[in-house]
Every structure is written in C-alpha cells, then in structure tokens.
N, C-alpha and C. Protein backbone atom coordinates (compact mmCIF):
# COMPACT_ATOMS: atom_id res chain seq x y z
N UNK A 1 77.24 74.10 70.29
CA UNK A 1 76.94 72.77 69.82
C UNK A 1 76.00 72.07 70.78
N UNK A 2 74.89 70.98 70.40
CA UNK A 2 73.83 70.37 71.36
C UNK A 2 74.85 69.46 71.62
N UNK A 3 74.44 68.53 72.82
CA UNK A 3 75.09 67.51 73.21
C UNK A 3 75.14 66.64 72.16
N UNK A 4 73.93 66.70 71.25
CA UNK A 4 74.11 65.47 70.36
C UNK A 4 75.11 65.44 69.18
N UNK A 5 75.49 66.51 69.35
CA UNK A 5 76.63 66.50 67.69
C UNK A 5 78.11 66.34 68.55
N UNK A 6 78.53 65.60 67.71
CA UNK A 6 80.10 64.66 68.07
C UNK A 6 81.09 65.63 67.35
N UNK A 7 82.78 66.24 68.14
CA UNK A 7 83.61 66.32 66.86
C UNK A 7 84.17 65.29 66.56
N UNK A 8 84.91 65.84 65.55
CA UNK A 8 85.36 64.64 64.29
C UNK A 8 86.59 64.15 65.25
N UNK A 9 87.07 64.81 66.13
CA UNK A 9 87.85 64.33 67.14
C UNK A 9 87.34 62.87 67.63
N UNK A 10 86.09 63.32 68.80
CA UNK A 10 85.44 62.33 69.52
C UNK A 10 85.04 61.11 68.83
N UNK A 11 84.25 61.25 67.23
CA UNK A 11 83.73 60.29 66.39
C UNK A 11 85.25 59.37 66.07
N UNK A 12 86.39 59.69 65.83
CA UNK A 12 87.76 59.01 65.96
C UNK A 12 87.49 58.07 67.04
N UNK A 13 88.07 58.66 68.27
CA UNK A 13 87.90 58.21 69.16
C UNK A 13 87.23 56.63 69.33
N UNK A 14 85.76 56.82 69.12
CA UNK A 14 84.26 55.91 68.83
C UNK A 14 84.62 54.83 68.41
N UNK A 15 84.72 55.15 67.20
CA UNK A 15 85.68 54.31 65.90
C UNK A 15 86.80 53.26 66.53
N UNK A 16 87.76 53.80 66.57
CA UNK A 16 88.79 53.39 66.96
C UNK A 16 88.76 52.47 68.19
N UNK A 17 87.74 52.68 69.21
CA UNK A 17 87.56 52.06 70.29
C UNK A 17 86.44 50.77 69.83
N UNK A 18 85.83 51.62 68.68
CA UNK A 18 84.79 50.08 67.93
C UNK A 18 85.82 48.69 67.69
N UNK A 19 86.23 49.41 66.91
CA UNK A 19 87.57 48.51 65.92
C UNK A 19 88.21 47.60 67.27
N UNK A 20 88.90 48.40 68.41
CA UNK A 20 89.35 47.21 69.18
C UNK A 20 88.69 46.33 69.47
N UNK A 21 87.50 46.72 69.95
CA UNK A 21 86.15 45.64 70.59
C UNK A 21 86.10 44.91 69.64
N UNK A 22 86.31 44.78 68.15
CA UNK A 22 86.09 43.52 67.06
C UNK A 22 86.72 42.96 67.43
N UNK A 23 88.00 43.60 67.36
CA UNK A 23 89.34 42.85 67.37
C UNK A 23 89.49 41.85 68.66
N UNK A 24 89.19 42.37 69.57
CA UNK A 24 88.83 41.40 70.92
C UNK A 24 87.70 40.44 70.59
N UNK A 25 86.77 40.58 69.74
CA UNK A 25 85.95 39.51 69.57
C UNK A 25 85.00 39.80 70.44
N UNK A 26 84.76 41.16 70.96
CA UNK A 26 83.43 41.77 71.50
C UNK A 26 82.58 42.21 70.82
N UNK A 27 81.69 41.46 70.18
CA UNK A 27 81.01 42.14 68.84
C UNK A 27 79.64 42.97 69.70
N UNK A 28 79.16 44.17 69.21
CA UNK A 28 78.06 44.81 69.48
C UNK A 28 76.68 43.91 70.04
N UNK A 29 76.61 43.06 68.63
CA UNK A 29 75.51 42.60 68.80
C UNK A 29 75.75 41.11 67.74
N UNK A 30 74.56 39.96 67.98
CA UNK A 30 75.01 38.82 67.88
C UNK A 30 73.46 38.36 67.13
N UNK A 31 73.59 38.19 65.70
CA UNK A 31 72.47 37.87 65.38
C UNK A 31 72.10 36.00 65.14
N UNK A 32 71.16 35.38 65.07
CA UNK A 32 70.88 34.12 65.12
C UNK A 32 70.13 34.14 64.07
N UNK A 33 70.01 33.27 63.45
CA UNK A 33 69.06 33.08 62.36
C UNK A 33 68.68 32.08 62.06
N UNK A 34 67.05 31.69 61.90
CA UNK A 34 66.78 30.15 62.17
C UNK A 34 66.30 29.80 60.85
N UNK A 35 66.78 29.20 60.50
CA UNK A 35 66.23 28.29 58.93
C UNK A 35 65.28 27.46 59.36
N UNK A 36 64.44 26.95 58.47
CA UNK A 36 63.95 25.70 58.11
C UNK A 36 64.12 24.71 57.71
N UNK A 37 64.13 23.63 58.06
CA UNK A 37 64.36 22.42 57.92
C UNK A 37 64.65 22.23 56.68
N UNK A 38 63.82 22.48 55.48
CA UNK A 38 63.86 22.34 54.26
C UNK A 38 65.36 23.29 53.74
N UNK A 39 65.82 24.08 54.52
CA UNK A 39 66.92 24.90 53.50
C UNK A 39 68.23 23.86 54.48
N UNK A 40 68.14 23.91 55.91
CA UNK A 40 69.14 22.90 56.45
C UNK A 40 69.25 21.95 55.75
N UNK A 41 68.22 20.78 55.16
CA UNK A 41 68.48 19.33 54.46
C UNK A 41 69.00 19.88 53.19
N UNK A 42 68.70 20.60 52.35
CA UNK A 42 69.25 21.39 50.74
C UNK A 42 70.44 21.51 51.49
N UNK A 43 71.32 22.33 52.29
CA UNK A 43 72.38 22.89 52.94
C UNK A 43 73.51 21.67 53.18
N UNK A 44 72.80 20.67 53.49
CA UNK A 44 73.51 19.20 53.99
C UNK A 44 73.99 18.64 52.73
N UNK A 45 72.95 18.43 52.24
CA UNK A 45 72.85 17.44 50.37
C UNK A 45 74.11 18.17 49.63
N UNK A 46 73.66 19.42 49.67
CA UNK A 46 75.28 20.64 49.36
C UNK A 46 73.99 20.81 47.85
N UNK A 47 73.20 20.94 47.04
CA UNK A 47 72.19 20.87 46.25
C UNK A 47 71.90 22.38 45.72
N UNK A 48 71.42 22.67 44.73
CA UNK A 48 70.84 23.92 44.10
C UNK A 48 69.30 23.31 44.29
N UNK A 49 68.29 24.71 44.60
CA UNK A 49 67.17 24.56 45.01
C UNK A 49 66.50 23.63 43.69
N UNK A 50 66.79 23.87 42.47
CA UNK A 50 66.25 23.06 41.54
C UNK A 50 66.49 22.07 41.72
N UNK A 51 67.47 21.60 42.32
CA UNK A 51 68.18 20.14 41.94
C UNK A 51 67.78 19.28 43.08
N UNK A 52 67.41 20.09 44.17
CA UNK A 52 67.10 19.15 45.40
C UNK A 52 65.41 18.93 45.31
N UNK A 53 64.64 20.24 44.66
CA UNK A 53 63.64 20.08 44.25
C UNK A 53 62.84 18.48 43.37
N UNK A 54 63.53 18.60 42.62
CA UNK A 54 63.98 17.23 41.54
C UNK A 54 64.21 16.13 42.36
N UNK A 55 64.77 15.89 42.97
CA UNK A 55 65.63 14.80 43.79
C UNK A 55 64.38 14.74 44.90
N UNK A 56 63.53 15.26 45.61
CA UNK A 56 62.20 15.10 46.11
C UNK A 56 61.15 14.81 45.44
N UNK A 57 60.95 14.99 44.44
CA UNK A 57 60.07 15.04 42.91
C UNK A 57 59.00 15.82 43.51
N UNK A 58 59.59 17.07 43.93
CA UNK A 58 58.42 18.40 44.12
C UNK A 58 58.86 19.59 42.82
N UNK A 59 58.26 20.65 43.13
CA UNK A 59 58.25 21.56 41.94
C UNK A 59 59.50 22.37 42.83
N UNK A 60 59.97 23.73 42.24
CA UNK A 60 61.16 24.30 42.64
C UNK A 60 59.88 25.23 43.42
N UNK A 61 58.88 25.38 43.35
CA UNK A 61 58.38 26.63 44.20
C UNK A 61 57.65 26.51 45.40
N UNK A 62 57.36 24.95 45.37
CA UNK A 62 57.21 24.05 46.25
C UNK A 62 58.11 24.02 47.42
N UNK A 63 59.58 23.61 47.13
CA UNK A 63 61.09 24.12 48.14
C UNK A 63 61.01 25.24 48.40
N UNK A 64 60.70 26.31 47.50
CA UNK A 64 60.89 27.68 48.06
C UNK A 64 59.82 28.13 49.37
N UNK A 65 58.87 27.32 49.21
CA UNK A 65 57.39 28.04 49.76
C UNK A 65 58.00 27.31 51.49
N UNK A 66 58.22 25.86 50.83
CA UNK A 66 58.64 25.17 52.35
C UNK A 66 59.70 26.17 52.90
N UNK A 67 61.20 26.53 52.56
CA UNK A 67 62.14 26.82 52.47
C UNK A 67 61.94 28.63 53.61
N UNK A 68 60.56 28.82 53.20
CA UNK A 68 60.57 30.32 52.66
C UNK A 68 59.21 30.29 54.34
N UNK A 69 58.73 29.22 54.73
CA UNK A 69 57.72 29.09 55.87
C UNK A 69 56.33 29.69 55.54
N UNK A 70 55.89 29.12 54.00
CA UNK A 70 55.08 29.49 53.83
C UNK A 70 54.02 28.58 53.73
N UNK A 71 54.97 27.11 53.75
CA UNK A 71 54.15 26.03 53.60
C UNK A 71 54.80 24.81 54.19
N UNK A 72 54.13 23.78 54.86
CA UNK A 72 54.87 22.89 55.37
C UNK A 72 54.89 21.78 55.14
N UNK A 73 56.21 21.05 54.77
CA UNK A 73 56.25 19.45 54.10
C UNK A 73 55.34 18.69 54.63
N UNK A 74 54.44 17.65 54.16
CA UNK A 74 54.01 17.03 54.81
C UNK A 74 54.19 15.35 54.65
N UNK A 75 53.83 14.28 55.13
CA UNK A 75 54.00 13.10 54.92
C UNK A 75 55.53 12.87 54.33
N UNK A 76 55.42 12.06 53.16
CA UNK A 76 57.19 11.36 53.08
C UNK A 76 57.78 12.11 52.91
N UNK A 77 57.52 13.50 52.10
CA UNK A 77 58.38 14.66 52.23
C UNK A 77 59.43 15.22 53.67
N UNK A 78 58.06 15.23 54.06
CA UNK A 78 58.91 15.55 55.17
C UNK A 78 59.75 14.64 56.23
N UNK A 79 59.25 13.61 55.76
CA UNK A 79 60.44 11.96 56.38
C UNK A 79 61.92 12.04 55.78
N UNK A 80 61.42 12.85 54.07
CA UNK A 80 62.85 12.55 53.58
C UNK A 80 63.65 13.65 54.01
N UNK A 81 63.30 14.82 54.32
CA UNK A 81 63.79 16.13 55.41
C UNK A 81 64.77 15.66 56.15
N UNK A 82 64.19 14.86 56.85
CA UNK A 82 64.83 14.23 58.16
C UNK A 82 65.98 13.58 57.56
N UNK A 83 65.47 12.47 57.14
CA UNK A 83 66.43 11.83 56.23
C UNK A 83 67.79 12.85 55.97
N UNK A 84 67.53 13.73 55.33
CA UNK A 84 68.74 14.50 54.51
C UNK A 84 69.44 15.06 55.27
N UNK A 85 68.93 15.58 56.58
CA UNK A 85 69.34 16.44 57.55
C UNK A 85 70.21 15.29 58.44
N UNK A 86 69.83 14.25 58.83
CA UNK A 86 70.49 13.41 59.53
C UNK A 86 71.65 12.82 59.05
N UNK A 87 71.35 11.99 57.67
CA UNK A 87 71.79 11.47 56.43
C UNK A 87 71.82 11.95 55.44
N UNK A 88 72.55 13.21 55.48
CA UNK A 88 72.55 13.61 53.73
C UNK A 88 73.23 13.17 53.15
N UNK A 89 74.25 12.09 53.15
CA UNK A 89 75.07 11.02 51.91
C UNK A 89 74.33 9.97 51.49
N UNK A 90 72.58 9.86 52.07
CA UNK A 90 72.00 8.64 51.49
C UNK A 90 71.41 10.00 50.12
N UNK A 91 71.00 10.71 50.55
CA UNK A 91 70.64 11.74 49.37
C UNK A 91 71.15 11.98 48.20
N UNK A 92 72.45 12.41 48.55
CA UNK A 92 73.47 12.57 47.52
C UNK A 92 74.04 11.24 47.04
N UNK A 93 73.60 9.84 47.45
CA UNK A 93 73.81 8.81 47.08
C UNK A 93 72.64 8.35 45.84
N UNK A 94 71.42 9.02 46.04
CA UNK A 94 69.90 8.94 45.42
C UNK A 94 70.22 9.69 44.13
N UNK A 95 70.91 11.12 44.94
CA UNK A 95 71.08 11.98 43.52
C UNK A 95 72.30 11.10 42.15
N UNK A 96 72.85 10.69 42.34
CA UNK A 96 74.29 9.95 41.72
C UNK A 96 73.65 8.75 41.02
N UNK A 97 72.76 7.87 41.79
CA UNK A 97 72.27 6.72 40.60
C UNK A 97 71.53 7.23 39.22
C-alpha cells in the first residue's frame, strides 16, 4: 500500500476524531461572508426581493444587480439603504400605509 491510501480502520479513526472536534466546537474551518448593503437592508425590513424592490420604487433586477455587486445604489436610494439597515421599522412602517 502507498502512504497515501488509508485503512478503513484508520479512516474510522479520522472520522470519529472529526466528529469530536465539532462537538467541542473546533470547527476545521470558519467561513465569513460579506453581503451588501442592499441584501442586509431587504434582511432587516424581513421583505421578498419583489416586495422591497416595490417599496424603493426600483425594478426587481435593479435589487438583484445592487444585491448581486453588480451595480451600486446611488443618491436617495442609497440614503434609504441606510435608512433600512439602521431603521428598518420606519420601512416596514412605509410598507403597511
């Protein structure tokens, strides 16, 4: 056998010693993931992309493109960003009248 092939013994072993390390809350590896502003304020509002779309009076592909870093809010749009992200019950207060 090369060094590189494991028995089904040792691969136990692996395993089993993985599993504790969860269980301790030693995870392998630790991923981060950074949104955009535009999916954080949707995220806050609690909103479906249509609906928050609407509630900005942009198009739904418009949110996606922002959402998606393909394009970036600009002017009151992006004031009301802030807005939602800081204050998202004045939003969901906008959406309700």
């Amino acid at each position: 056998m090369s060094d590189d092939v494991m028995t089904g013994e040792e691969l136990g072993q692996k395993l089993l010693e993985s599993v504790r390390q969860m269980k301790r809350g030693e995870a392998a590896r630790v991923t981060h993931v950074e949104v955009s502003e535009a999916v954080e304020a949707r995220n806050r509002v609690g909103l479906s992309q249509n609906d928050f779309a609407n509630l900005l009076g942009v198009s739904k592909r418009t949110l996606q493109d922002w959402e998606q870093g393909r394009r970036e809010p600009t002017g009151a749009a992006r004031t009301l960003l802030k807005v939602a992200v800081r204050h998202p019950e004045v939003l969901r207060e906008l959406k309700a009248a």
